[in-house]
PDB file of N, CA and C in Angstrom:
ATOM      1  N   UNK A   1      -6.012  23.806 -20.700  1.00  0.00           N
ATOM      2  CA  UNK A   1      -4.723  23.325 -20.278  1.00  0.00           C
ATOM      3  C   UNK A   1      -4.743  21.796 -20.356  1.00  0.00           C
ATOM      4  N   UNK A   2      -3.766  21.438 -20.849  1.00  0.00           N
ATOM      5  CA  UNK A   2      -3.485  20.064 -21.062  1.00  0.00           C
ATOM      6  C   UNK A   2      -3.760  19.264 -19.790  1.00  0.00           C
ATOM      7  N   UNK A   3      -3.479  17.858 -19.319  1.00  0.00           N
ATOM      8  CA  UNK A   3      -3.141  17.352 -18.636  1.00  0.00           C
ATOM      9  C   UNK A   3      -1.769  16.934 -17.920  1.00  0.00           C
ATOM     10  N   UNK A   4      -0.944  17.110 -18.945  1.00  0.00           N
ATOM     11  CA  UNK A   4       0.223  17.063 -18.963  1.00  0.00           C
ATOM     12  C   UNK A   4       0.939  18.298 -18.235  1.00  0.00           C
ATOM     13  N   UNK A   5       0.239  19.544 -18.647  1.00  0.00           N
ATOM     14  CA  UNK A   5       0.383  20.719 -18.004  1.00  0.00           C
ATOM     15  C   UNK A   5       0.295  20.680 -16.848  1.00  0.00           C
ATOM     16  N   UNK A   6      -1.212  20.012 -16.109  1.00  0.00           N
ATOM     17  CA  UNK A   6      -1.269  20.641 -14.960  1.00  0.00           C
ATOM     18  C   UNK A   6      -0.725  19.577 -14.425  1.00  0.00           C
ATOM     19  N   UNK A   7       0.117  18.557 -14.037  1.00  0.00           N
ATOM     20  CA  UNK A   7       0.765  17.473 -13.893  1.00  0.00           C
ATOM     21  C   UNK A   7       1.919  18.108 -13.575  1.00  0.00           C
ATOM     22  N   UNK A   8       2.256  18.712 -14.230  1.00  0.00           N
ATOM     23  CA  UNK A   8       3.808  19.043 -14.460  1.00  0.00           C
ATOM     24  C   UNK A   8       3.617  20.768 -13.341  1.00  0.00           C
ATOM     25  N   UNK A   9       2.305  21.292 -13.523  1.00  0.00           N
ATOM     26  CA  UNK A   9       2.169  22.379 -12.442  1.00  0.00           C
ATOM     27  C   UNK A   9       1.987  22.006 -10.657  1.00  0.00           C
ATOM     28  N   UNK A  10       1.673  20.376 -10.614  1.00  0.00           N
ATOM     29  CA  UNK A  10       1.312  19.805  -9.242  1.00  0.00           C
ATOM     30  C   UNK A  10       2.774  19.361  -8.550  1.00  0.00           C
ATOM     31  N   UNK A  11       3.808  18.972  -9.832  1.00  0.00           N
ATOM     32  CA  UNK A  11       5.150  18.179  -9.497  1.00  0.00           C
ATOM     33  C   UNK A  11       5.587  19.608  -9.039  1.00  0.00           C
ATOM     34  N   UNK A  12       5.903  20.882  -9.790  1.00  0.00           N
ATOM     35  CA  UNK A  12       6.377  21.657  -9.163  1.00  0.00           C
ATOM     36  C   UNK A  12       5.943  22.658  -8.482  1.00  0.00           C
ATOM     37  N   UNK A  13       5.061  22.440  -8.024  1.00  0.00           N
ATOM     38  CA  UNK A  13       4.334  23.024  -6.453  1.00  0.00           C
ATOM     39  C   UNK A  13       4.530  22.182  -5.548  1.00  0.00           C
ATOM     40  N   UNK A  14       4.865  21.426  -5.588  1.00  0.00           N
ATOM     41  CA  UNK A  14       5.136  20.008  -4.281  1.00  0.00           C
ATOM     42  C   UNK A  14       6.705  20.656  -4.318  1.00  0.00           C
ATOM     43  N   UNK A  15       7.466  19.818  -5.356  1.00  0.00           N
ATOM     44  CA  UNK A  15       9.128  20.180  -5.331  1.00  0.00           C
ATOM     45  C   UNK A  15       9.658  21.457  -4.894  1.00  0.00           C
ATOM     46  N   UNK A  16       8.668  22.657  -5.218  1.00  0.00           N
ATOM     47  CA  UNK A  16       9.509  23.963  -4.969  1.00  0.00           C
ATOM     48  C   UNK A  16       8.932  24.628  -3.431  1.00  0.00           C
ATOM     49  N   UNK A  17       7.855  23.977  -2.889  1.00  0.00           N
ATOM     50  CA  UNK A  17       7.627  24.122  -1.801  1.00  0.00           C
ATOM     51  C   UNK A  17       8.815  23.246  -0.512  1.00  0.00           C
ATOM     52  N   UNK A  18       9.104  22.051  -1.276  1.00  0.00           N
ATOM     53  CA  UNK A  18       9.963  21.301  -0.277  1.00  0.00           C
ATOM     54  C   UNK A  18      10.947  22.445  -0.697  1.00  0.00           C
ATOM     55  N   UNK A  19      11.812  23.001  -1.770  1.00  0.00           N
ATOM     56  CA  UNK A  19      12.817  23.113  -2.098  1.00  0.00           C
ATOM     57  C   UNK A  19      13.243  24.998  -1.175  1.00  0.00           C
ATOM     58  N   UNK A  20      11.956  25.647  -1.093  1.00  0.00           N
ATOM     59  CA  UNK A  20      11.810  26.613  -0.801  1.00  0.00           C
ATOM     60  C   UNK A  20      12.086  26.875   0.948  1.00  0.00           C
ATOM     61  N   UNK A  21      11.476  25.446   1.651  1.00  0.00           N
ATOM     62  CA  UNK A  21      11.670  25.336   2.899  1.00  0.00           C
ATOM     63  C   UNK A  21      12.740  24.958   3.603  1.00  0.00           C
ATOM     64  N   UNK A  22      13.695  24.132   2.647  1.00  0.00           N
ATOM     65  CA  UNK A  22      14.956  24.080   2.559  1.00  0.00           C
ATOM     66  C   UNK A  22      15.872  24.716   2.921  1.00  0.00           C
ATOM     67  N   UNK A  23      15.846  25.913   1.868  1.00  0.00           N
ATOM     68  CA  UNK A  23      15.963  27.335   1.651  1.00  0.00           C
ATOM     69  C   UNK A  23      16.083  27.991   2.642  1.00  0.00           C
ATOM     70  N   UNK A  24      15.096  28.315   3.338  1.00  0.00           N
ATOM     71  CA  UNK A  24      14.476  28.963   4.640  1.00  0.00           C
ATOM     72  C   UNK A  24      15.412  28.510   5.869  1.00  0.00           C
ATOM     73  N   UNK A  25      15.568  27.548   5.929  1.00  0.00           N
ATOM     74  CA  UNK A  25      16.219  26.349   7.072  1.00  0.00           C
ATOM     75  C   UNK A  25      17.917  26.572   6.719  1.00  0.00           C
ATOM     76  N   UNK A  26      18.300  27.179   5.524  1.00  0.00           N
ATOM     77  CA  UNK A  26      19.568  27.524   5.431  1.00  0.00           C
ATOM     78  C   UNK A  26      20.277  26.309   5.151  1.00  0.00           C
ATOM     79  N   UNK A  27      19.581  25.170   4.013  1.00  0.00           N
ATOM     80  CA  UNK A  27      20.363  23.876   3.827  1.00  0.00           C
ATOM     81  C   UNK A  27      21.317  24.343   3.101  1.00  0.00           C
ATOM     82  N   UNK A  28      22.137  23.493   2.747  1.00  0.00           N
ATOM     83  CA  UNK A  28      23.233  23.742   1.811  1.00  0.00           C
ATOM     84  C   UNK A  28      22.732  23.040   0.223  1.00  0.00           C
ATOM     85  N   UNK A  29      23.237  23.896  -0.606  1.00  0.00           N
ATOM     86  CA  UNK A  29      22.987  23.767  -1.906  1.00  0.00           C
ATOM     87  C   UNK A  29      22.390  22.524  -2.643  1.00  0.00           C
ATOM     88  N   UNK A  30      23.223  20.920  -2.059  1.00  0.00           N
ATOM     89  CA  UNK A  30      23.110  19.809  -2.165  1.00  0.00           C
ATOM     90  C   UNK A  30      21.714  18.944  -1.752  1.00  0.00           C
ATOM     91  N   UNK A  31      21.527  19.617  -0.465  1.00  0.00           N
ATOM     92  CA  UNK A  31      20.072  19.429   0.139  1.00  0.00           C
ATOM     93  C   UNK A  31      19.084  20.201  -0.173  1.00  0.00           C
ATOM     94  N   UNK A  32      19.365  21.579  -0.971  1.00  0.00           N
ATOM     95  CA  UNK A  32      17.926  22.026  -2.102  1.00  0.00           C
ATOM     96  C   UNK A  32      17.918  21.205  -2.838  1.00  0.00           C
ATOM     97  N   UNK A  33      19.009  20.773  -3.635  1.00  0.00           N
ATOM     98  CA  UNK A  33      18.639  19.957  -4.920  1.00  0.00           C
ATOM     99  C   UNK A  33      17.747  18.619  -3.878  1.00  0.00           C
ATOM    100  N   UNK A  34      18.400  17.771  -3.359  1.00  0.00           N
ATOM    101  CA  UNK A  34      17.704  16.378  -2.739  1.00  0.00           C
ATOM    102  C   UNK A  34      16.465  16.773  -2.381  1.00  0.00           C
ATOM    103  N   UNK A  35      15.794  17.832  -1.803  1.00  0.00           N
ATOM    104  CA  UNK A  35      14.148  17.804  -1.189  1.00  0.00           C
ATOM    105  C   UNK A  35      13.680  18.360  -2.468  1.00  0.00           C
ATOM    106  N   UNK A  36      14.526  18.757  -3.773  1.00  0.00           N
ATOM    107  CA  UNK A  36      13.300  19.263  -4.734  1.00  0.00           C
ATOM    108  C   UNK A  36      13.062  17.797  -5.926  1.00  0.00           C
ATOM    109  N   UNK A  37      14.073  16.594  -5.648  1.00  0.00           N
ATOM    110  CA  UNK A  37      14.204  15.782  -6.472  1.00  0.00           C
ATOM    111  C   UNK A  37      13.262  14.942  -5.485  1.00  0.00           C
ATOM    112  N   UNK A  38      13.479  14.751  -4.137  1.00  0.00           N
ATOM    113  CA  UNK A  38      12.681  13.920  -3.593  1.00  0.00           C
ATOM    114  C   UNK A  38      11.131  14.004  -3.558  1.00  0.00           C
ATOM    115  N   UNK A  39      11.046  15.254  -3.661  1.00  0.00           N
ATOM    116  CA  UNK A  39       8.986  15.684  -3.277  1.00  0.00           C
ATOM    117  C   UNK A  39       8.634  15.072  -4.299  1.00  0.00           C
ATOM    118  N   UNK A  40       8.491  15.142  -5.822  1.00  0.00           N
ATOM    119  CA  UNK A  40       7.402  14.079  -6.248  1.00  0.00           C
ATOM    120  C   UNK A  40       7.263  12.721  -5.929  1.00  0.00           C
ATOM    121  N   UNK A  41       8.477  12.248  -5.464  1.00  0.00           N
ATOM    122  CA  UNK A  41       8.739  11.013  -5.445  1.00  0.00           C
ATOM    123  C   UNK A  41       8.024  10.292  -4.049  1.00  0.00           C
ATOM    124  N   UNK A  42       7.409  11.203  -3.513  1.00  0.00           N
ATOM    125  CA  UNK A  42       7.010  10.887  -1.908  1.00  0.00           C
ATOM    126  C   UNK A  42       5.824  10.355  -2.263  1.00  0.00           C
ATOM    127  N   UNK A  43       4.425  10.129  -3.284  1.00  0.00           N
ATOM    128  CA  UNK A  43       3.902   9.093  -3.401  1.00  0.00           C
ATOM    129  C   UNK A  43       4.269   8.033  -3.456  1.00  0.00           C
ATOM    130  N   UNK A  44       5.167   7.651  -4.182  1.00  0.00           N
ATOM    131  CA  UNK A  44       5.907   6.186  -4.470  1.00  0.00           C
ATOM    132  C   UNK A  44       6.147   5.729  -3.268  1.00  0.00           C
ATOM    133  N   UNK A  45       6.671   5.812  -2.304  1.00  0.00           N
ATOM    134  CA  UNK A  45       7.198   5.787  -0.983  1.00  0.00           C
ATOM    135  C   UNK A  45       6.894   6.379   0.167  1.00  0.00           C
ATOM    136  N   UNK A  46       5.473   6.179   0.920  1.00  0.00           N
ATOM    137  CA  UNK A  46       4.727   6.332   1.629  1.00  0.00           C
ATOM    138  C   UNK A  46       5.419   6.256   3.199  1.00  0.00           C
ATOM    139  N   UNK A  47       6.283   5.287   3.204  1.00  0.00           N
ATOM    140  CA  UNK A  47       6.676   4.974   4.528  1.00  0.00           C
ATOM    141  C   UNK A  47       7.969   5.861   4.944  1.00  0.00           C
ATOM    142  N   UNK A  48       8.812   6.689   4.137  1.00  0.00           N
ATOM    143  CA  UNK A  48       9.615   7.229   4.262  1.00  0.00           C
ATOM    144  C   UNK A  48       9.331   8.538   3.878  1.00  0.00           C
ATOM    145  N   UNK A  49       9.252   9.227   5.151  1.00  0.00           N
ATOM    146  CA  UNK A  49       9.024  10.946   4.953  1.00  0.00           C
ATOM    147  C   UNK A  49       9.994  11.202   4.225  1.00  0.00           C
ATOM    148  N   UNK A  50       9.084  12.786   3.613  1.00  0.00           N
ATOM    149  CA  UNK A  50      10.107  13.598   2.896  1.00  0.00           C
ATOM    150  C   UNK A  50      11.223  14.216   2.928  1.00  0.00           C
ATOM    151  N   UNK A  51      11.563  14.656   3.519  1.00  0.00           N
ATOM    152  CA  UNK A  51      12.144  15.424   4.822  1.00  0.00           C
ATOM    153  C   UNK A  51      13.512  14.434   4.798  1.00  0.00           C
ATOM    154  N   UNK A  52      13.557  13.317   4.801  1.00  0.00           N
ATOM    155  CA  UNK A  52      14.629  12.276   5.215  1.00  0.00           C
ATOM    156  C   UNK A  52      15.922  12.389   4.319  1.00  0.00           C
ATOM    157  N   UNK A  53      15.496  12.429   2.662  1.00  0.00           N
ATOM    158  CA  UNK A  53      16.503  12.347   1.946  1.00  0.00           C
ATOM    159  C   UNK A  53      17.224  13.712   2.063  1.00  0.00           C
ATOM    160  N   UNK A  54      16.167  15.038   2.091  1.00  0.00           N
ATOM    161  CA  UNK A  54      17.278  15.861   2.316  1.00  0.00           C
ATOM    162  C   UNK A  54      18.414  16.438   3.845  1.00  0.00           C
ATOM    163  N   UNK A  55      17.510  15.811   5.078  1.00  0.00           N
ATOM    164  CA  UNK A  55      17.902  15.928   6.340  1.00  0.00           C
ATOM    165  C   UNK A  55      19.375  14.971   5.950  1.00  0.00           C
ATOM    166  N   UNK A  56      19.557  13.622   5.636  1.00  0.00           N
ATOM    167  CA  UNK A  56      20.469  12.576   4.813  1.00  0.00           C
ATOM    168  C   UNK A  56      21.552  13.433   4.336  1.00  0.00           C
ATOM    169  N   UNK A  57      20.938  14.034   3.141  1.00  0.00           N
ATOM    170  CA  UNK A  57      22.254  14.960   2.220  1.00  0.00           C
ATOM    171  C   UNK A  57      22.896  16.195   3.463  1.00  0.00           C
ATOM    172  N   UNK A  58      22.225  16.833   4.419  1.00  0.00           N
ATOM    173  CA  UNK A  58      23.203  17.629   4.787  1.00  0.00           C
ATOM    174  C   UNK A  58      23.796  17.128   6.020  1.00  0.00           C
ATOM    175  N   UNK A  59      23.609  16.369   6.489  1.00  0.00           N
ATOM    176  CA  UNK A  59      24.271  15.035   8.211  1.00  0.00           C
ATOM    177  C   UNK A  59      25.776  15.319   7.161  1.00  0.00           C
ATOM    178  N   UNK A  60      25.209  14.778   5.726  1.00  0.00           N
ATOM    179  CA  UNK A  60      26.054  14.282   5.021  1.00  0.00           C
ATOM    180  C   UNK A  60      27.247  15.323   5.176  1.00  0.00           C
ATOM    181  N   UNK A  61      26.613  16.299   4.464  1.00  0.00           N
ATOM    182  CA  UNK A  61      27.699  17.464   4.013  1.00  0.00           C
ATOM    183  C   UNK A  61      28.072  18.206   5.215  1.00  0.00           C
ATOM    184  N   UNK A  62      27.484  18.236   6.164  1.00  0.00           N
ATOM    185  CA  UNK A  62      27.945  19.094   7.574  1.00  0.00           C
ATOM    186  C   UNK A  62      27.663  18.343   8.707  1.00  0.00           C
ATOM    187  N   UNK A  63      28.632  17.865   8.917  1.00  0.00           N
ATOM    188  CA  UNK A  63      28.777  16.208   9.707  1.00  0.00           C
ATOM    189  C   UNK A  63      28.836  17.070  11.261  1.00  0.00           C
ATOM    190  N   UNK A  64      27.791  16.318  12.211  1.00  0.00           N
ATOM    191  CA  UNK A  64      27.839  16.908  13.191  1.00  0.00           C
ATOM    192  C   UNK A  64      28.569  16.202  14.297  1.00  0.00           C
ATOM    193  N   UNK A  65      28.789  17.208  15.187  1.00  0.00           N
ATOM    194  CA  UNK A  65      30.784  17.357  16.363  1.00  0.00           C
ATOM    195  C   UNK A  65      29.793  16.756  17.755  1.00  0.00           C
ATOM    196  N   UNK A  66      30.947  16.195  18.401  1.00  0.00           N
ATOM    197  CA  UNK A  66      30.261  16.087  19.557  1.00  0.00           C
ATOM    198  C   UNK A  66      30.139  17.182  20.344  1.00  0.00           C
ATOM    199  N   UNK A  67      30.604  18.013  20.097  1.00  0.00           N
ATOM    200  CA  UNK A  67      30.147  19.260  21.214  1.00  0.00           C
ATOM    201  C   UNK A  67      28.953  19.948  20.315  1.00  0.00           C
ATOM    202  N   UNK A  68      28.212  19.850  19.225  1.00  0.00           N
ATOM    203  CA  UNK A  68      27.004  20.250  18.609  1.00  0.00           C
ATOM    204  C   UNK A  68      25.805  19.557  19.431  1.00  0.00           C
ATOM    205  N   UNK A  69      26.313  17.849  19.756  1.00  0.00           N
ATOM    206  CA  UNK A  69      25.369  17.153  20.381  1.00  0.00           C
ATOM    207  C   UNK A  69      25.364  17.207  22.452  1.00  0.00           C
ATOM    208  N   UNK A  70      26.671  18.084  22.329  1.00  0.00           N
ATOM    209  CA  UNK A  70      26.612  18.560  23.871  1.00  0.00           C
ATOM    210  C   UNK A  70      25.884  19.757  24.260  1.00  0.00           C
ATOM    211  N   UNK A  71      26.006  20.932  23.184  1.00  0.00           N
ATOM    212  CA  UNK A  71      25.549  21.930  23.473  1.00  0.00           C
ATOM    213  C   UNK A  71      23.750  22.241  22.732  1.00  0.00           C
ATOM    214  N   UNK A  72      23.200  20.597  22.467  1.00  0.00           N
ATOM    215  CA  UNK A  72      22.312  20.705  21.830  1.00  0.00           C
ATOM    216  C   UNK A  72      21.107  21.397  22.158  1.00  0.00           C
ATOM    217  N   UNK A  73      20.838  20.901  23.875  1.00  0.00           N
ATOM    218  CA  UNK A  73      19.964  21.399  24.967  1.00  0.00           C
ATOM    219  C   UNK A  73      19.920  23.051  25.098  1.00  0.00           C
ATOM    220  N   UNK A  74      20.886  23.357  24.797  1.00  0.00           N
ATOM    221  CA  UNK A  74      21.354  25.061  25.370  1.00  0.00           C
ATOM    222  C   UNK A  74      20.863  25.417  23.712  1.00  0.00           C
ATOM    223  N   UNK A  75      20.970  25.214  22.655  1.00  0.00           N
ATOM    224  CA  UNK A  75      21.032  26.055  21.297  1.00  0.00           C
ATOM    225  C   UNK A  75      19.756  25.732  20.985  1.00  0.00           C
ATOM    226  N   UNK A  76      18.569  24.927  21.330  1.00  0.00           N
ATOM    227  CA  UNK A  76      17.410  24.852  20.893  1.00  0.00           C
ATOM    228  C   UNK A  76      16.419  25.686  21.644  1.00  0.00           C
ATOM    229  N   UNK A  77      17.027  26.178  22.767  1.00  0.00           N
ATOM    230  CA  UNK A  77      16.115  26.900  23.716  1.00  0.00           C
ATOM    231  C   UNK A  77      16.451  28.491  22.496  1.00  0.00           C
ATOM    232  N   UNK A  78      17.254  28.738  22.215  1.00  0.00           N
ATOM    233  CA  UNK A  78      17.136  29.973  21.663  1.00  0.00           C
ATOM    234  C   UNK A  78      17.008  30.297  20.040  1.00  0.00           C
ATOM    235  N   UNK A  79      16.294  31.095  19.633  1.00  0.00           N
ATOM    236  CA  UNK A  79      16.068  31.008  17.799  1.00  0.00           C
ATOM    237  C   UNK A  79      17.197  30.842  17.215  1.00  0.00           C
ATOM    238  N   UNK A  80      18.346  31.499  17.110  1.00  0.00           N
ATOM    239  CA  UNK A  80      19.397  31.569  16.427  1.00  0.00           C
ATOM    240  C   UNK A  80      20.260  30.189  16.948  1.00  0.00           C
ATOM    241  N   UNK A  81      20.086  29.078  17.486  1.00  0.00           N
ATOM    242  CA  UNK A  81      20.701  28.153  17.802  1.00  0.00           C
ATOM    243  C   UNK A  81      20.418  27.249  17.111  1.00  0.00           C
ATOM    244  N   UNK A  82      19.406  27.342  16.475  1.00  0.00           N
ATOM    245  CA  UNK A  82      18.484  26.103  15.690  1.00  0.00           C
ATOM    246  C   UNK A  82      19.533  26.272  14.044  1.00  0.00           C
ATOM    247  N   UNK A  83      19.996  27.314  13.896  1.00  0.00           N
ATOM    248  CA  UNK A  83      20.896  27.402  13.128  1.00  0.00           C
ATOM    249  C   UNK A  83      22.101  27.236  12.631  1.00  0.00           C
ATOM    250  N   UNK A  84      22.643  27.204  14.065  1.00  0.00           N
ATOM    251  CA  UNK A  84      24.249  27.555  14.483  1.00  0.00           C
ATOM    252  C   UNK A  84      24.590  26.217  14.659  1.00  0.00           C
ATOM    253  N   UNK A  85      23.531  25.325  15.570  1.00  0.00           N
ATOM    254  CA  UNK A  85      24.128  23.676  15.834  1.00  0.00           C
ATOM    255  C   UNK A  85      23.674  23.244  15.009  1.00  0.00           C
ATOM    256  N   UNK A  86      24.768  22.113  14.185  1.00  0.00           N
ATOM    257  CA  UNK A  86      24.519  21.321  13.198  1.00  0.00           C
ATOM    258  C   UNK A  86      23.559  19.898  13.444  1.00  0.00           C
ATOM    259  N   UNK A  87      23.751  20.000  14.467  1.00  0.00           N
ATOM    260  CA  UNK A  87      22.545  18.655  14.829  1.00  0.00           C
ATOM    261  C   UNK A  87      20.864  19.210  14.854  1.00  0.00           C
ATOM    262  N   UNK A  88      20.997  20.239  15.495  1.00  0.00           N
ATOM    263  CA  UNK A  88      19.420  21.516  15.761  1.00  0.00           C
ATOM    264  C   UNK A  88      18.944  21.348  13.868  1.00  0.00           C
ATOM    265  N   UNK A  89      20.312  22.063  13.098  1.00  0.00           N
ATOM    266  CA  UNK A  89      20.157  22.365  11.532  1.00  0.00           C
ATOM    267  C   UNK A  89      19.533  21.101  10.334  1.00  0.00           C
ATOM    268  N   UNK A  90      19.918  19.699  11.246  1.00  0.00           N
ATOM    269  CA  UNK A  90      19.720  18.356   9.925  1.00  0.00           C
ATOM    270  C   UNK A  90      17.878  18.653  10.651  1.00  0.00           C
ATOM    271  N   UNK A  91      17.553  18.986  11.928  1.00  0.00           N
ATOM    272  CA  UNK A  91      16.333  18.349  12.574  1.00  0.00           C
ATOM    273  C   UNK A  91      15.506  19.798  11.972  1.00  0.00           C
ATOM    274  N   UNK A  92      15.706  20.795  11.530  1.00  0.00           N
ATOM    275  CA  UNK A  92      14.729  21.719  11.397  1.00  0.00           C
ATOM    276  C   UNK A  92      14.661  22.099  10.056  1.00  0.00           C
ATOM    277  N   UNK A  93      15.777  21.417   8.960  1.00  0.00           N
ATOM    278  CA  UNK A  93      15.530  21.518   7.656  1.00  0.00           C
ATOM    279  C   UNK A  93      14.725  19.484   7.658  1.00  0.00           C
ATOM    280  N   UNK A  94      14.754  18.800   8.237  1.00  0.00           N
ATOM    281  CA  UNK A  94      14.143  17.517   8.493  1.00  0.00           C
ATOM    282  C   UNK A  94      11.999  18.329   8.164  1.00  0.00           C
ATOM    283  N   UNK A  95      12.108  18.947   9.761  1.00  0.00           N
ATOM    284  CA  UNK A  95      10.626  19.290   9.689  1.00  0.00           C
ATOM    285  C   UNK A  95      10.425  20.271   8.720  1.00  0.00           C
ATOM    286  N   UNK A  96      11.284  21.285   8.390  1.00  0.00           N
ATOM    287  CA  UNK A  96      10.579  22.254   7.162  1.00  0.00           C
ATOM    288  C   UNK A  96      10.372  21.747   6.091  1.00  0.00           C
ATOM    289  N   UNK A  97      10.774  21.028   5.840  1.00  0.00           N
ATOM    290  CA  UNK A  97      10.535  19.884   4.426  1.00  0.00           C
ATOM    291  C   UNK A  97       9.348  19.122   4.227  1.00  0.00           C
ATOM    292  N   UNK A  98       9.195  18.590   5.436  1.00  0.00           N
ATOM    293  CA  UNK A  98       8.402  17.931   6.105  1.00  0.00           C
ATOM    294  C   UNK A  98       6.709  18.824   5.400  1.00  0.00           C
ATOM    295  N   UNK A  99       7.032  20.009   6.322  1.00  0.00           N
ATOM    296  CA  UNK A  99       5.500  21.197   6.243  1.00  0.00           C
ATOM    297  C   UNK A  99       5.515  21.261   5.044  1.00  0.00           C
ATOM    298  N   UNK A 100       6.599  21.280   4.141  1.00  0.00           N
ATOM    299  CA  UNK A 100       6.852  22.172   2.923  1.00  0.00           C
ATOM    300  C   UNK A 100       5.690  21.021   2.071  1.00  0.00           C
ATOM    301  N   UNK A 101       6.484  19.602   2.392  1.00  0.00           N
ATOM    302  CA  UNK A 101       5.433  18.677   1.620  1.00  0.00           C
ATOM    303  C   UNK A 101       3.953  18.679   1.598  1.00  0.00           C
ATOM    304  N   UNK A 102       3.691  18.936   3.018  1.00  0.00           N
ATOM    305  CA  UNK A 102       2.329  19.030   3.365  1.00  0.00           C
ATOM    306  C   UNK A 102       1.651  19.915   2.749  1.00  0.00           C
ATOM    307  N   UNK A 103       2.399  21.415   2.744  1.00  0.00           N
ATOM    308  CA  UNK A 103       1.942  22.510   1.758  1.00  0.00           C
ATOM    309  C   UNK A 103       1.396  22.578   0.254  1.00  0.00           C
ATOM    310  N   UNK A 104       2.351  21.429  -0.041  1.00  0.00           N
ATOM    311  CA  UNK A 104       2.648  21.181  -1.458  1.00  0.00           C
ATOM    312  C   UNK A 104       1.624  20.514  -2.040  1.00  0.00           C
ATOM    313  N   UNK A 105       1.307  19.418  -1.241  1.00  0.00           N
ATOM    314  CA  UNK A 105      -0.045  18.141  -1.166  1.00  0.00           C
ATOM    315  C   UNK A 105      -1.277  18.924  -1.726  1.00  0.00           C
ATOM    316  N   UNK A 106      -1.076  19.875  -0.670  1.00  0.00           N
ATOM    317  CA  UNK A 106      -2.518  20.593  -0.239  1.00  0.00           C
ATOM    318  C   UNK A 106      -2.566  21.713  -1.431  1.00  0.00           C
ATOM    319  N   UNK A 107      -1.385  21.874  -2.133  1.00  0.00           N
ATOM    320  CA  UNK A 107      -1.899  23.302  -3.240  1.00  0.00           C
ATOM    321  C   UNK A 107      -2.200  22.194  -4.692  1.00  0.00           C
ATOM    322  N   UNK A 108      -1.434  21.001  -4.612  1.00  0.00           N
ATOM    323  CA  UNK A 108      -1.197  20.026  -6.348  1.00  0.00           C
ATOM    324  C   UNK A 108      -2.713  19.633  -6.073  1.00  0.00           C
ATOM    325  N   UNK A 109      -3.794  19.075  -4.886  1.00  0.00           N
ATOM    326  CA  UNK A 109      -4.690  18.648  -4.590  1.00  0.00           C
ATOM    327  C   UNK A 109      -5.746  19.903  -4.972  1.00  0.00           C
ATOM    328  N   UNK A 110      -5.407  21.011  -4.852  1.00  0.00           N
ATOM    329  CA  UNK A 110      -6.493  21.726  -4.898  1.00  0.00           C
ATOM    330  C   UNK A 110      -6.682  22.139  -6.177  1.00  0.00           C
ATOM    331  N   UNK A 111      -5.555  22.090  -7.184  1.00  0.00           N
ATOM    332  CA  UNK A 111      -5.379  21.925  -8.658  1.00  0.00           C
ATOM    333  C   UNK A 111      -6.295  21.116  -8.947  1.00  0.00           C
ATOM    334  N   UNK A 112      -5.995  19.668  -8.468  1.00  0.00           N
ATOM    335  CA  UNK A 112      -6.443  18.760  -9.495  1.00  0.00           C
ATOM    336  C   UNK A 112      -8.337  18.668  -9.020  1.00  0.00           C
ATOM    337  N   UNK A 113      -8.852  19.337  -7.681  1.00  0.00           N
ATOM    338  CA  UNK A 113      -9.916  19.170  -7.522  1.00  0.00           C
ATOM    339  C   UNK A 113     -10.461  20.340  -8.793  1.00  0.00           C
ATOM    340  N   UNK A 114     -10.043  21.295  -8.591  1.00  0.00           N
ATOM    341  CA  UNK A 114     -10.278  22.603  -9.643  1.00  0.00           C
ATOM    342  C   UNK A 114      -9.991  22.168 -10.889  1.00  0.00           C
ATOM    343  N   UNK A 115      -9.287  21.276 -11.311  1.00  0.00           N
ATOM    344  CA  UNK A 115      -8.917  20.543 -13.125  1.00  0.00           C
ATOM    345  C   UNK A 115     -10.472  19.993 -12.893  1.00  0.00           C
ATOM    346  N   UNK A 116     -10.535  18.904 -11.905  1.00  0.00           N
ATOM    347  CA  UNK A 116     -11.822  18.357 -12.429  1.00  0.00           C
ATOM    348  C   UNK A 116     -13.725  19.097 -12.162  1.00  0.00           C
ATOM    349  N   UNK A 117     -13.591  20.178 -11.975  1.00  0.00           N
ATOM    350  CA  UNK A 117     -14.680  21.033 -11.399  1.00  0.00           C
ATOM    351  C   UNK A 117     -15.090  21.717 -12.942  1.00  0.00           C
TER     352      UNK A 117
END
């Protein structure tokens, strides 16, 4: 396998892990695309988690109410609330992105230890 190959197998094990956790977290369409465009790009930019640009795109697209940020306390105590409030929803597609990267690190890393073995 080329180099180029497994390069291009590390970018999208990072991207489709952010993009997958996304997913999971129930982002909206706009914020799969942003965490699968942002994950390679998270070397370049060390100081700004991953997680940010797509948590960003959905604030964006599903702008949260003040009664989301009233009833925030009450909807995080229960599973299905983390869903329902749009403020709970930017903060738990924020951290799944987040893991997703970490996931991602840890499978492109174990590639490239195994490329060079």
């Amino acid at each position: 396998m080329s180099d180029v190959q497994a390069e291009a197998k590390q970018l999208l094990a990072l991207s489709g892990m952010e993009a997958l956790r996304m997913m999971i977290a129930g982002g909206h369409p706009l914020s799969i695309v942003a965490a699968f465009v942002a994950g390679p790009l998270k070397p370049f930019r060390p100081g700004i988690p991953s997680g940010a640009f797509s948590a960003m795109a959905e604030a964006w697209i599903r702008k949260p109410r003040v009664v989301d940020f009233e009833h925030l306390r009450d909807d995080i105590t229960h599973w299905t609330g983390w869903w329902k409030n749009r403020v709970a929803r930017t903060l738990l597609n924020f951290f799944l992105v987040c893991i997703g990267t970490i996931a991602g690190e840890y499978i492109a890393g174990f590639h490239i230890i195994r490329s060079l073995i």
